[in-house]
PDB file of N, CA and C in Angstrom:
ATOM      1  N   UNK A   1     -11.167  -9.695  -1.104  1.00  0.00           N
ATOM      2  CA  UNK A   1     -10.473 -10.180   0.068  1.00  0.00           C
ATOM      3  C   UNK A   1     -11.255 -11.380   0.604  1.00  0.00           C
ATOM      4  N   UNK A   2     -10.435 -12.698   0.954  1.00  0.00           N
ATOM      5  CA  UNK A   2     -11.203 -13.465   1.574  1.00  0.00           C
ATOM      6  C   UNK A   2     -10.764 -13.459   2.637  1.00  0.00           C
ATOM      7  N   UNK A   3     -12.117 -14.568   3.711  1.00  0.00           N
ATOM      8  CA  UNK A   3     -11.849 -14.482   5.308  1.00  0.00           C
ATOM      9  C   UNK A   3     -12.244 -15.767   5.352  1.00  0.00           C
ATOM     10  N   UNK A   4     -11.325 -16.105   6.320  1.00  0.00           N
ATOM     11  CA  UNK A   4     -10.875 -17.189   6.763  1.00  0.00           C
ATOM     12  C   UNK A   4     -11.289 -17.461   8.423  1.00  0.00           C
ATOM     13  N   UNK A   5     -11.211 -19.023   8.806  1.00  0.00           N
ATOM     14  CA  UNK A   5     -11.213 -18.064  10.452  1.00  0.00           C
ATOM     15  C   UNK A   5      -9.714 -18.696  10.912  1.00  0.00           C
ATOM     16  N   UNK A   6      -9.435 -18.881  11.761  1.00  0.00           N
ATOM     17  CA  UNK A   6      -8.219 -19.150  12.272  1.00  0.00           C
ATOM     18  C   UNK A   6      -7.729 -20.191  12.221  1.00  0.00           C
ATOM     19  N   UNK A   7      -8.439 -21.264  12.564  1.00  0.00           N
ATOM     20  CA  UNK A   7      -8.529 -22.813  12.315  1.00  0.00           C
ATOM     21  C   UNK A   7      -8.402 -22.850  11.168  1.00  0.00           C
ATOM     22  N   UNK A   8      -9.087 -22.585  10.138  1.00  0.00           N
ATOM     23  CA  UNK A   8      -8.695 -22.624   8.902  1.00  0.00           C
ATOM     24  C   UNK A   8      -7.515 -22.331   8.105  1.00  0.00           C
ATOM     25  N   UNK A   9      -7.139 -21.168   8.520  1.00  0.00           N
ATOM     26  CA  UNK A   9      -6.106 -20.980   8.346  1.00  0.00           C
ATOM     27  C   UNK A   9      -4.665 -21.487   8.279  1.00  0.00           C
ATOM     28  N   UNK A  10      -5.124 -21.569   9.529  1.00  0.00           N
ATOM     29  CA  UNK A  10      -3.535 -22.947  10.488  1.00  0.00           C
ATOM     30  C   UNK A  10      -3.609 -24.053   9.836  1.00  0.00           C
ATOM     31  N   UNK A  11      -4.326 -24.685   8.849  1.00  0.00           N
ATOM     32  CA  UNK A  11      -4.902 -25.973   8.440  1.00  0.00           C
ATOM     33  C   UNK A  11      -3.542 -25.655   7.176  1.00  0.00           C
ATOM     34  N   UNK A  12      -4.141 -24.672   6.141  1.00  0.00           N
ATOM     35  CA  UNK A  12      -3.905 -24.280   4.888  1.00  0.00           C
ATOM     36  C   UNK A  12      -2.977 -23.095   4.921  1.00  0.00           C
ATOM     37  N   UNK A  13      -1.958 -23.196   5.766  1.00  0.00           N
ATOM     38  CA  UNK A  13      -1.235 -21.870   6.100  1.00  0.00           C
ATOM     39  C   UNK A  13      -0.361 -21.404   5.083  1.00  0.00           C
ATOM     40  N   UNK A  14       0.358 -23.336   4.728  1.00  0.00           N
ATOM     41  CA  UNK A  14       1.726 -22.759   3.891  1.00  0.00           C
ATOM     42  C   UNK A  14       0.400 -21.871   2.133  1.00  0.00           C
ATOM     43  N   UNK A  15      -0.528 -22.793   1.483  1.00  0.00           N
ATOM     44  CA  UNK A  15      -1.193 -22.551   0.840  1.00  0.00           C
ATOM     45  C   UNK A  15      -1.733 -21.305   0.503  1.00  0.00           C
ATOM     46  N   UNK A  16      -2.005 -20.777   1.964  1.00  0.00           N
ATOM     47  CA  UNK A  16      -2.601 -19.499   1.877  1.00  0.00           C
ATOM     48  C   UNK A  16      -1.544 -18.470   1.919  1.00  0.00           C
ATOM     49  N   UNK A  17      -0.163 -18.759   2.242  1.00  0.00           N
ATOM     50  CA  UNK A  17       0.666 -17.491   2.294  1.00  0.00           C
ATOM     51  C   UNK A  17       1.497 -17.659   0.972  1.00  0.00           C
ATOM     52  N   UNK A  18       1.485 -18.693  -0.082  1.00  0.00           N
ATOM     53  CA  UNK A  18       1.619 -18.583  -1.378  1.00  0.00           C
ATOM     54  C   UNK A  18       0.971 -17.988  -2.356  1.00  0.00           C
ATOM     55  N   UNK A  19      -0.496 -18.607  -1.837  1.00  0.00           N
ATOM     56  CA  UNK A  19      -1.876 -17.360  -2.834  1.00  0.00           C
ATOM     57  C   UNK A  19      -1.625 -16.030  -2.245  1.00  0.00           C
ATOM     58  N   UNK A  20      -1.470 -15.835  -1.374  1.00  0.00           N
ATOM     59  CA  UNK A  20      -1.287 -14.430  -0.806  1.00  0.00           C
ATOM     60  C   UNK A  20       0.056 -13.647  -1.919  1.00  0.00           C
ATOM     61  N   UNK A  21       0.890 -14.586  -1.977  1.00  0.00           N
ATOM     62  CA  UNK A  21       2.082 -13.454  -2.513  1.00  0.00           C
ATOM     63  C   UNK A  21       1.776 -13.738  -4.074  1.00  0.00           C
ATOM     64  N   UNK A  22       0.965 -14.961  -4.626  1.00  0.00           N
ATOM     65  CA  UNK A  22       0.681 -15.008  -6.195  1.00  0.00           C
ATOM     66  C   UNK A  22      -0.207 -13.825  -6.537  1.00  0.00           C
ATOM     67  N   UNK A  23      -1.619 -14.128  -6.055  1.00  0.00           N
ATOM     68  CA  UNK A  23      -2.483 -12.931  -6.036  1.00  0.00           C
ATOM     69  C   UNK A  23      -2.291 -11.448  -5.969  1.00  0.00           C
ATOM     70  N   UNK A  24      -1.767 -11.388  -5.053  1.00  0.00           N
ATOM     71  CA  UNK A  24      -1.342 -10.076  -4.396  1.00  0.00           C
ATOM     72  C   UNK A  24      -2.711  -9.539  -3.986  1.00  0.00           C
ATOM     73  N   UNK A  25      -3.839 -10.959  -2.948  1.00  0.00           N
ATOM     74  CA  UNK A  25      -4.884 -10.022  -2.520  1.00  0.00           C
ATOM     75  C   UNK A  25      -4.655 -10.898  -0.458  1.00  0.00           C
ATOM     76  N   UNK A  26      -5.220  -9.662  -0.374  1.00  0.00           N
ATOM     77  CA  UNK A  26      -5.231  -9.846   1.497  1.00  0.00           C
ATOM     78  C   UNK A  26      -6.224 -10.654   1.240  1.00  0.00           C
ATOM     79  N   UNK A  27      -6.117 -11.591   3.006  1.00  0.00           N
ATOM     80  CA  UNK A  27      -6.838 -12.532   3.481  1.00  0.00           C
ATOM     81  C   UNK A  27      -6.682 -12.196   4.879  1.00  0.00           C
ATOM     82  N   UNK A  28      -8.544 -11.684   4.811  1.00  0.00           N
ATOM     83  CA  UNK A  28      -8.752 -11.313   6.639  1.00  0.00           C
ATOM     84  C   UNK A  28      -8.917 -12.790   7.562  1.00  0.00           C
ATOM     85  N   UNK A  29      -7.894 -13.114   8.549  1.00  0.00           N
ATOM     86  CA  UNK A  29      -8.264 -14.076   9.611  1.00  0.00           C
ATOM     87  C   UNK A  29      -9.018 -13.612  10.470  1.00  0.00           C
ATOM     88  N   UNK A  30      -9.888 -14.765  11.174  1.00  0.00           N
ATOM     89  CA  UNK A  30     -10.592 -14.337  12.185  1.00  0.00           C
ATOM     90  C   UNK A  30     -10.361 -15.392  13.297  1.00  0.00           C
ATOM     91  N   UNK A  31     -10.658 -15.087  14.805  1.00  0.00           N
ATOM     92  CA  UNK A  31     -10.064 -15.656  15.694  1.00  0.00           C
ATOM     93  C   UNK A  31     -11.099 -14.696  16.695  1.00  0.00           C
ATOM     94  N   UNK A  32     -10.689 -15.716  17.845  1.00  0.00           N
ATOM     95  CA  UNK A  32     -12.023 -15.258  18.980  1.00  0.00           C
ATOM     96  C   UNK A  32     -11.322 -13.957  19.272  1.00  0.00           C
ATOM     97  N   UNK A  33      -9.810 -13.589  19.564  1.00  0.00           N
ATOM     98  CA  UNK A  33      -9.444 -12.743  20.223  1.00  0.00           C
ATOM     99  C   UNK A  33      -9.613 -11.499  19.376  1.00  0.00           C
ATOM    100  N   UNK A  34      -9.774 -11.338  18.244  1.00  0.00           N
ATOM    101  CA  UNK A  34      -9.691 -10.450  17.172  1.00  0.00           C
ATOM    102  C   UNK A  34      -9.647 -11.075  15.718  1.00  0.00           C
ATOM    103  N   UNK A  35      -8.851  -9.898  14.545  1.00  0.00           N
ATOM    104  CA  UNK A  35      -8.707 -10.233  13.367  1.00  0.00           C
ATOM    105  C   UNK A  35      -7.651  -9.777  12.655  1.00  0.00           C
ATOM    106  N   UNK A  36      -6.935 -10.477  11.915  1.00  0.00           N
ATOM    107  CA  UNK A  36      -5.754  -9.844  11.381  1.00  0.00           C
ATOM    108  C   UNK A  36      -5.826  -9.973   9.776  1.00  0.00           C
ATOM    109  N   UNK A  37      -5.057  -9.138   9.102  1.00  0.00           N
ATOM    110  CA  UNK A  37      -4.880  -9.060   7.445  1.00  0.00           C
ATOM    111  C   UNK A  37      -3.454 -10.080   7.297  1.00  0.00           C
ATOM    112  N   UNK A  38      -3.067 -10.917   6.611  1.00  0.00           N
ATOM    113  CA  UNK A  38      -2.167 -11.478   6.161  1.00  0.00           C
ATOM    114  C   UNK A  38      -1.941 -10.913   4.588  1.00  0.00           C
ATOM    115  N   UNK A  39      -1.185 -10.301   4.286  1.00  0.00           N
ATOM    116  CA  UNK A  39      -0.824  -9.463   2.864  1.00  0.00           C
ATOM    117  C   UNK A  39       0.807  -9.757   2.325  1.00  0.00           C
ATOM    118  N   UNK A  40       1.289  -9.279   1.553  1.00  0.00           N
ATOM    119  CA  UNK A  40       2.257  -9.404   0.379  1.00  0.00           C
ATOM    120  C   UNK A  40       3.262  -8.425   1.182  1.00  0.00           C
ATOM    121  N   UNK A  41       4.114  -8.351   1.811  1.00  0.00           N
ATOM    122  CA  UNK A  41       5.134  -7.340   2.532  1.00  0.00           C
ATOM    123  C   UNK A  41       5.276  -6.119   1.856  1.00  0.00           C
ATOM    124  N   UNK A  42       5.402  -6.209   0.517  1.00  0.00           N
ATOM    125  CA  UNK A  42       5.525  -5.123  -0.482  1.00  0.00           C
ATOM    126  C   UNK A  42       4.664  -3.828  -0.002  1.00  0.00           C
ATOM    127  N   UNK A  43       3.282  -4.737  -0.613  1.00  0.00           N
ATOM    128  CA  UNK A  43       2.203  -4.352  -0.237  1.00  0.00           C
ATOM    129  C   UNK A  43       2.186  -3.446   1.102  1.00  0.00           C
ATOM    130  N   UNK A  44       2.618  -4.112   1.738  1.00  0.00           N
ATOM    131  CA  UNK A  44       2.353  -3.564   3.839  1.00  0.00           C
ATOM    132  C   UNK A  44       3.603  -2.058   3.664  1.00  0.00           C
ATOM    133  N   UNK A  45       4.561  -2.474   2.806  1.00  0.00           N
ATOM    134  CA  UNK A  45       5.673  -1.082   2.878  1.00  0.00           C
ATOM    135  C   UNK A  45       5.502  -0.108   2.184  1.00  0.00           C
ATOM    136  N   UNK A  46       4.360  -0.014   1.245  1.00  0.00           N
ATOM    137  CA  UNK A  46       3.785   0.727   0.058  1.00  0.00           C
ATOM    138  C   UNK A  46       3.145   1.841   1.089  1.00  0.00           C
ATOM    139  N   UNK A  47       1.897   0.860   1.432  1.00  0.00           N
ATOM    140  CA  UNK A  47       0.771   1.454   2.713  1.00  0.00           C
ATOM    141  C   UNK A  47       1.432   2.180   3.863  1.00  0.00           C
ATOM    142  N   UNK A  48       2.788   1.730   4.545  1.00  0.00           N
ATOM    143  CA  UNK A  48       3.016   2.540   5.315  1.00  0.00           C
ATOM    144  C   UNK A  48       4.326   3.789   4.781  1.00  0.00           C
ATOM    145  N   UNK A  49       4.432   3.608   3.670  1.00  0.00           N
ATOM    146  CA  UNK A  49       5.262   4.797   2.790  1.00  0.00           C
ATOM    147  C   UNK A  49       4.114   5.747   3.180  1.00  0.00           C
ATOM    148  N   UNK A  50       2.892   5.404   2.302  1.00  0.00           N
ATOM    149  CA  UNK A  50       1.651   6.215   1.762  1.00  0.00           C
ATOM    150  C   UNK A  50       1.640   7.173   3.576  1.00  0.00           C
ATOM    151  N   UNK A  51       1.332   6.405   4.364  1.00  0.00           N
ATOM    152  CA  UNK A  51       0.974   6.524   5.850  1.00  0.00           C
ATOM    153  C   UNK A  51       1.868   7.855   6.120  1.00  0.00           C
ATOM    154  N   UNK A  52       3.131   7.401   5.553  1.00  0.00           N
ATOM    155  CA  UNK A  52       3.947   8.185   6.660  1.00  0.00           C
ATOM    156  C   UNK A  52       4.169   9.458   5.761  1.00  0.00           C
ATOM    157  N   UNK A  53       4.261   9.634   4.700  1.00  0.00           N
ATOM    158  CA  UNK A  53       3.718  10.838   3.687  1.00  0.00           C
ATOM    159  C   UNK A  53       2.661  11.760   3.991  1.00  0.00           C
ATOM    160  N   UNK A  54       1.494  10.965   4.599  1.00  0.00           N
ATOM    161  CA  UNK A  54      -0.005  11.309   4.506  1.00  0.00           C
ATOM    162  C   UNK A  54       0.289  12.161   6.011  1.00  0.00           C
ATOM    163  N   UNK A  55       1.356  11.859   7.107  1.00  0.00           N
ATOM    164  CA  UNK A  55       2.006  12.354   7.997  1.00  0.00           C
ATOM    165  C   UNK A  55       2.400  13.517   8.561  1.00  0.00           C
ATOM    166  N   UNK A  56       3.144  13.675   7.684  1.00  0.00           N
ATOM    167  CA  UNK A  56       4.484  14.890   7.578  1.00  0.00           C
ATOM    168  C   UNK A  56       3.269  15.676   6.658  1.00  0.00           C
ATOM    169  N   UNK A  57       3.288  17.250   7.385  1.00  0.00           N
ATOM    170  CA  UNK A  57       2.352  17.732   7.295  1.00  0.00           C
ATOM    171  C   UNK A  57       3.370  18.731   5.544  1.00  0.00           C
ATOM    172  N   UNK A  58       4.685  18.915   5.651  1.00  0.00           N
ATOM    173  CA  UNK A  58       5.473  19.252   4.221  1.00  0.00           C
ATOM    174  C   UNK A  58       4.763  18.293   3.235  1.00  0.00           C
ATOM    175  N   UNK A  59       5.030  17.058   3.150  1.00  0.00           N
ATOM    176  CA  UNK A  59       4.916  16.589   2.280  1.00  0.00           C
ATOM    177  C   UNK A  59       3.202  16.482   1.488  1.00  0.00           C
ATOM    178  N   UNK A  60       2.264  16.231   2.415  1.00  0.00           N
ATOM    179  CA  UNK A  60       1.114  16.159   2.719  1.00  0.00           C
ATOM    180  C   UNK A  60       1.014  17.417   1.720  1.00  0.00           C
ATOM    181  N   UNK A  61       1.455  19.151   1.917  1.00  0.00           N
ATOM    182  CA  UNK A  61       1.229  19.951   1.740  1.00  0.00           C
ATOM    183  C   UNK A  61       1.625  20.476  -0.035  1.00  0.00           C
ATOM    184  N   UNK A  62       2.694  19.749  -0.291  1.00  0.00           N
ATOM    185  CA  UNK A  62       3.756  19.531  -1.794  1.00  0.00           C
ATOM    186  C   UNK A  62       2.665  18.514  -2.290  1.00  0.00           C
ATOM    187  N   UNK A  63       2.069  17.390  -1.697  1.00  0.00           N
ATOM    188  CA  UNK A  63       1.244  16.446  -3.127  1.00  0.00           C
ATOM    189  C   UNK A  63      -0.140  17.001  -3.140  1.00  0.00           C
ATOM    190  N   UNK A  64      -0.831  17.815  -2.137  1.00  0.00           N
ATOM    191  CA  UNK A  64      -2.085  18.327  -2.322  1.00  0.00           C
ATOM    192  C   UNK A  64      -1.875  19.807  -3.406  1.00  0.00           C
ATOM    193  N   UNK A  65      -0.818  20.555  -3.429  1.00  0.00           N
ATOM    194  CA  UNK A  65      -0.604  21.715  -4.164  1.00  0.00           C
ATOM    195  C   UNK A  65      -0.082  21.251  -6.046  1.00  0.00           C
ATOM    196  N   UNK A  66       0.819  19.757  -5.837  1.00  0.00           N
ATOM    197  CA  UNK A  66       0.732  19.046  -7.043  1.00  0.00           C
ATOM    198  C   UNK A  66      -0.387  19.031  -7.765  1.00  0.00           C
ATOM    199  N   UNK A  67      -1.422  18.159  -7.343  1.00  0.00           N
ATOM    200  CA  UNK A  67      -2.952  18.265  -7.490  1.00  0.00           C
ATOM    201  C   UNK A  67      -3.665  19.286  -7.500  1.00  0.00           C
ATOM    202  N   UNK A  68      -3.383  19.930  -7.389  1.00  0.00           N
ATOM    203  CA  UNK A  68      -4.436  21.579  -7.527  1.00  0.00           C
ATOM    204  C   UNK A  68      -3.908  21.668  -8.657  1.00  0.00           C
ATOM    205  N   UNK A  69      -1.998  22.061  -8.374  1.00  0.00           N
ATOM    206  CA  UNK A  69      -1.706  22.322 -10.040  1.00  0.00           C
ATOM    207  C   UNK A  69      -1.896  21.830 -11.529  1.00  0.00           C
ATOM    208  N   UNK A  70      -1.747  20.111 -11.403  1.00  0.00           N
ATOM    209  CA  UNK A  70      -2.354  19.535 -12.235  1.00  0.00           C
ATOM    210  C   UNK A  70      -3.407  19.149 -12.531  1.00  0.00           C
ATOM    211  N   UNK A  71      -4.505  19.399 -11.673  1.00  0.00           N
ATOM    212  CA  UNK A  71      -6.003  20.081 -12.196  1.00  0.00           C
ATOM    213  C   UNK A  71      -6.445  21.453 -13.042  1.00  0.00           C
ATOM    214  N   UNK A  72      -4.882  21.978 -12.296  1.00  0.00           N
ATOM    215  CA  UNK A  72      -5.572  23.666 -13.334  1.00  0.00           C
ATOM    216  C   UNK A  72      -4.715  23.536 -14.735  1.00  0.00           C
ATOM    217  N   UNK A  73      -3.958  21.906 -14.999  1.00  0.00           N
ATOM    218  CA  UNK A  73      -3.295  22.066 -16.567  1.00  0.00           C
ATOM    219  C   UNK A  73      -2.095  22.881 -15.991  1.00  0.00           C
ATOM    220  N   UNK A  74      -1.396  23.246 -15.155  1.00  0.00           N
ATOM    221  CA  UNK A  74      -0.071  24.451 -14.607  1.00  0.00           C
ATOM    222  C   UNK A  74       1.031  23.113 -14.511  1.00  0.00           C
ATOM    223  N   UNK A  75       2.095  23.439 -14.809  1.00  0.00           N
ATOM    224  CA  UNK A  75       3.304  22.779 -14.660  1.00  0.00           C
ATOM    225  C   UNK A  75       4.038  23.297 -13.930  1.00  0.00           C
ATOM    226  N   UNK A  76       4.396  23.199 -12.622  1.00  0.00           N
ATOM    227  CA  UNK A  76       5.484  23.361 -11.743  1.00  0.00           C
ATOM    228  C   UNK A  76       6.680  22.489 -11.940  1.00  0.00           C
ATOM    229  N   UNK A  77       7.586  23.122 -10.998  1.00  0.00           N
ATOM    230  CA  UNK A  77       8.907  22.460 -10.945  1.00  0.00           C
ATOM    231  C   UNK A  77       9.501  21.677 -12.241  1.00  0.00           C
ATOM    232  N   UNK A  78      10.353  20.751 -11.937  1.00  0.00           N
ATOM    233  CA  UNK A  78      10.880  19.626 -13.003  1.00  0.00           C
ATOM    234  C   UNK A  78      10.024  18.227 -13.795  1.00  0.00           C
ATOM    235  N   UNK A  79      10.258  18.383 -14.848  1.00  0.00           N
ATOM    236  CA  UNK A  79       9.317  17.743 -15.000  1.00  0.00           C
ATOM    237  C   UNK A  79      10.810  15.739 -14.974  1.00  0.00           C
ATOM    238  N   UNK A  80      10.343  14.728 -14.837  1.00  0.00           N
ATOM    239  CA  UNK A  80      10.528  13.464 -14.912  1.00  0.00           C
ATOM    240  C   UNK A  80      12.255  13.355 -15.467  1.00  0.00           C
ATOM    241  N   UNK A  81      11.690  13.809 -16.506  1.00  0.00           N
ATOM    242  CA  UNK A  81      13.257  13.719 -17.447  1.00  0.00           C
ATOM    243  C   UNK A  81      14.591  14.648 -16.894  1.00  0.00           C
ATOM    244  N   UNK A  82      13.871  15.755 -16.658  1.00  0.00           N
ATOM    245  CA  UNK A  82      14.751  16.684 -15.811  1.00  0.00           C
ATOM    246  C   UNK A  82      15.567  16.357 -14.464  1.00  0.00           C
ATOM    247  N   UNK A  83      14.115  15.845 -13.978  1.00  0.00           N
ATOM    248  CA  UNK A  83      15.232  14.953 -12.817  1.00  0.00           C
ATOM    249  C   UNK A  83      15.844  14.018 -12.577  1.00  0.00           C
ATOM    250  N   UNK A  84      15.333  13.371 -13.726  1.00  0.00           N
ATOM    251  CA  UNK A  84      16.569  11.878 -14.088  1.00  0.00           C
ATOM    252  C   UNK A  84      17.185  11.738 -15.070  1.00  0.00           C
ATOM    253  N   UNK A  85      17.623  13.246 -15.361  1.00  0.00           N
ATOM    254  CA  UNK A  85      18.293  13.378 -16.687  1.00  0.00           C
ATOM    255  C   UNK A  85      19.583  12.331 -17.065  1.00  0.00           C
ATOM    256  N   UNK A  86      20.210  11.961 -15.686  1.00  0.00           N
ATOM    257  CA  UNK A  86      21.583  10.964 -15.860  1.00  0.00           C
ATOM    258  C   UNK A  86      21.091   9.721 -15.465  1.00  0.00           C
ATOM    259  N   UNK A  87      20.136   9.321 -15.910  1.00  0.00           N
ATOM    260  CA  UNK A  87      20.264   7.777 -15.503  1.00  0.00           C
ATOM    261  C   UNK A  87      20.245   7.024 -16.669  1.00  0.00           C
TER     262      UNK A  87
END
């Protein structure tokens, strides 16, 4: 990740929000008032999928019991093909 400070930024803006979506790496700004991440949108909707999963205490509870199971080698439920058998 690079950092930038604000001025800089504003200089090289269009530049930096092209490397931003080529790369696909964040660039921390800095500014007297604080600091912000400039990232790839994708990216930002991935993280708050992950977020809001990590959330909901069901779901949270279904991918930690996934992981147990597929640590002990156990196959639950459907496997891939099963559930997209019609596509």
């Amino acid at each position: 990740m690079q950092t930038l400070t604000l001025n800089n930024a504003k200089t090289n803006f269009k530049q930096l929000v092209n490397d931003t979506l080529i790369n696909q790496e964040e660039t921390l700004i800095v500014g007297e008032m604080g600091s912000v991440i400039l990232m790839d949108y994708k990216n930002w909707q991935s993280i708050i999928e992950t977020l809001n999963l990590l959330k909901d205490k069901t779901s949270l509870n279904a991918l930690l019991e996934g992981h147990k199971h597929r640590n002990n080698n156990k196959e639950i439920g459907k496997t891939i093909n099963e559930v997209f058998y019609d596509l």
